[in-house]
C-alpha atoms as a PDB file:
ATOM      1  CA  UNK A   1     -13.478  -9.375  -5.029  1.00  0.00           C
ATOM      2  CA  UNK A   2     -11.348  -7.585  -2.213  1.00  0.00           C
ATOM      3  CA  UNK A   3      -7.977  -5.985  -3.578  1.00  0.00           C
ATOM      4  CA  UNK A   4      -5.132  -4.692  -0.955  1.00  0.00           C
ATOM      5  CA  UNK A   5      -2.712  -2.176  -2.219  1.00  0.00           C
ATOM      6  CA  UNK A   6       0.845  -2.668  -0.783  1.00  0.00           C
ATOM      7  CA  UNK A   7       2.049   0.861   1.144  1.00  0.00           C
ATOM      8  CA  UNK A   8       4.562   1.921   3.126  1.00  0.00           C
ATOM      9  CA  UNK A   9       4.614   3.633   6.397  1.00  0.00           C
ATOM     10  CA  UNK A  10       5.733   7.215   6.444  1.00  0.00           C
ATOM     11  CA  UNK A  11       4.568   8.647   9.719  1.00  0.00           C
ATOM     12  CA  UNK A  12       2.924   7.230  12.496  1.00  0.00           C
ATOM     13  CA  UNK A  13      -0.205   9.628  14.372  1.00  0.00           C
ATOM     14  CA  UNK A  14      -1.981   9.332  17.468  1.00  0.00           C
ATOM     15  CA  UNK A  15      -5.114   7.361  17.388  1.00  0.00           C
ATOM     16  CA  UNK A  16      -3.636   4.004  15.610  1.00  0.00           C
ATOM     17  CA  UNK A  17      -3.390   6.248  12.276  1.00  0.00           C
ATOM     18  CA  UNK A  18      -0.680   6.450   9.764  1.00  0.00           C
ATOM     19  CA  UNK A  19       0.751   7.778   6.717  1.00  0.00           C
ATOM     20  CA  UNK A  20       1.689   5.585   3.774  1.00  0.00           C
ATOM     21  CA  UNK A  21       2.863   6.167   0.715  1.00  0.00           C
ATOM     22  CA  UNK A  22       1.059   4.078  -2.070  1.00  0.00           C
ATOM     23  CA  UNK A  23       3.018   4.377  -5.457  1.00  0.00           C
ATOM     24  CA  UNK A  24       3.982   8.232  -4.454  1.00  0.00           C
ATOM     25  CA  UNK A  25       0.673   8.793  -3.683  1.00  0.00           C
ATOM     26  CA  UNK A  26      -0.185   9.616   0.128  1.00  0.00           C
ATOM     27  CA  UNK A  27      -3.135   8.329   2.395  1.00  0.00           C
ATOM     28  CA  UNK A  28      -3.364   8.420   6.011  1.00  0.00           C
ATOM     29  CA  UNK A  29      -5.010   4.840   7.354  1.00  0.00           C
ATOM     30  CA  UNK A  30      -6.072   3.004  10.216  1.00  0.00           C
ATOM     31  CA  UNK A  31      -2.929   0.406  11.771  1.00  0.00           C
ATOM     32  CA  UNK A  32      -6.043  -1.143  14.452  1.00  0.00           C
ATOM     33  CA  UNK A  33      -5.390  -4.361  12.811  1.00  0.00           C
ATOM     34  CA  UNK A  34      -1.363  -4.454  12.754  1.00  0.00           C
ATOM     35  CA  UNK A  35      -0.571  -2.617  15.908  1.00  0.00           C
ATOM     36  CA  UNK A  36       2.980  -3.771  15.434  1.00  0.00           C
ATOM     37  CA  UNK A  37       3.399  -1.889  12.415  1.00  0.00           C
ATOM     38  CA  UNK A  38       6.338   0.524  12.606  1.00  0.00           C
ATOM     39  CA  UNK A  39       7.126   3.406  10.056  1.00  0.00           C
ATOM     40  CA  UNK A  40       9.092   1.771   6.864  1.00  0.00           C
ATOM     41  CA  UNK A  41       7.343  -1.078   7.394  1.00  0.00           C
ATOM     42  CA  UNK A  42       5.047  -2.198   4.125  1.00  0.00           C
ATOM     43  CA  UNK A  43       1.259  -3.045   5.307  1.00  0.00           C
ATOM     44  CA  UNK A  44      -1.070  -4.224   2.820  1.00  0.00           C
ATOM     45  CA  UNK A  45      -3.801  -1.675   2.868  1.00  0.00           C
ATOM     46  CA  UNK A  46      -7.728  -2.179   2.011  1.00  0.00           C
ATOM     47  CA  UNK A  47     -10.766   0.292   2.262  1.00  0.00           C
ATOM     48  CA  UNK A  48      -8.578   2.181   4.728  1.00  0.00           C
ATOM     49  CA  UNK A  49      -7.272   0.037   7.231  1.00  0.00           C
ATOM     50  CA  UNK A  50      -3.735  -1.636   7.210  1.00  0.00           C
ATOM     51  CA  UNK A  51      -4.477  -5.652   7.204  1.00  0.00           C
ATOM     52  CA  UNK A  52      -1.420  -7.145   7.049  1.00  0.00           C
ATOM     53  CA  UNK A  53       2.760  -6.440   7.186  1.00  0.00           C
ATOM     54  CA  UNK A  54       4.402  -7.911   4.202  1.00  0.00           C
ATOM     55  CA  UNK A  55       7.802  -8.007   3.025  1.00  0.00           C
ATOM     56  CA  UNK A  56       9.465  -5.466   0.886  1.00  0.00           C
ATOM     57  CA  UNK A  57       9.825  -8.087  -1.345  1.00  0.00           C
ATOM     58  CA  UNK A  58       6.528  -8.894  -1.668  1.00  0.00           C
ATOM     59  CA  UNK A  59       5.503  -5.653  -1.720  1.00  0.00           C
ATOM     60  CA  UNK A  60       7.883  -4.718  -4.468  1.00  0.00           C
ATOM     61  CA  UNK A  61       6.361  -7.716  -6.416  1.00  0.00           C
ATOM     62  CA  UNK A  62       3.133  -6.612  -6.341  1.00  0.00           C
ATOM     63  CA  UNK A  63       3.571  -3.162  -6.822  1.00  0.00           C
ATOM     64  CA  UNK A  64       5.588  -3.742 -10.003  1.00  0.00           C
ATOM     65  CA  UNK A  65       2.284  -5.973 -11.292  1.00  0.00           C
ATOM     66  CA  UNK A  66       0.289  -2.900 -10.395  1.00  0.00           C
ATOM     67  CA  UNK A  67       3.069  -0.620 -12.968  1.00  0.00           C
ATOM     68  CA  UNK A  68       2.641  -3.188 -15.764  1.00  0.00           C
ATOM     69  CA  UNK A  69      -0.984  -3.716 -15.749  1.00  0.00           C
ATOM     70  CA  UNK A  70      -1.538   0.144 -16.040  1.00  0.00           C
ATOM     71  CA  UNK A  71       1.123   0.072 -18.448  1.00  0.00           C
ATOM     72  CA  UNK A  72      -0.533  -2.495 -20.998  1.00  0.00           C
ATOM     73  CA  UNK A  73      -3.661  -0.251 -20.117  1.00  0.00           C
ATOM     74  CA  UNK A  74      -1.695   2.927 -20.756  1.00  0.00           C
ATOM     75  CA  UNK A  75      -0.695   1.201 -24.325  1.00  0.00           C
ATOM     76  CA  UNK A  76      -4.083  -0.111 -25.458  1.00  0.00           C
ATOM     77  CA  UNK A  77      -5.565   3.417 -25.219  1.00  0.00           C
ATOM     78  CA  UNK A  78      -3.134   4.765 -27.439  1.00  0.00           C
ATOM     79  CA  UNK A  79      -3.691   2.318 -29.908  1.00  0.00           C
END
């Protein structure tokens, strides 16, 4: 099973790199499949590389899934 992470762009670099922040947390990733991508925009990012530009709605959506499943996580462990 493949899982993309949604992140958004923060800086553009030479060499079809970027910056995105995923949940506050920084990685710099390949845009050679979304070319088009812009800084702001949200890219759906796997095993480095951005794959697709998605909404900020959908992104949002996702990203709040990602906050409640390590919350129930979070929750178990203290129990």
């Amino acid at each position: 099973m493949c899982l993309a992470i949604p992140a958004q762009i923060t800086e553009k670099h030479d060499g079809n790199m970027a910056t995105v922040d995923i949940l506050g947390v920084t990685r710099k990733v390949s845009l050679d499949l979304v070319p088009k991508a812009q800084v702001g925009d949200y890219i759906l990012v796997h095993a480095g590389f951005g794959i697709e530009i998605v909404t900020q709605e959908d992104a949002q959506e996702t990203l709040d899934l990602i906050k409640e499943m390590d919350e129930a996580v979070q929750s178990k462990q203290v129990q």
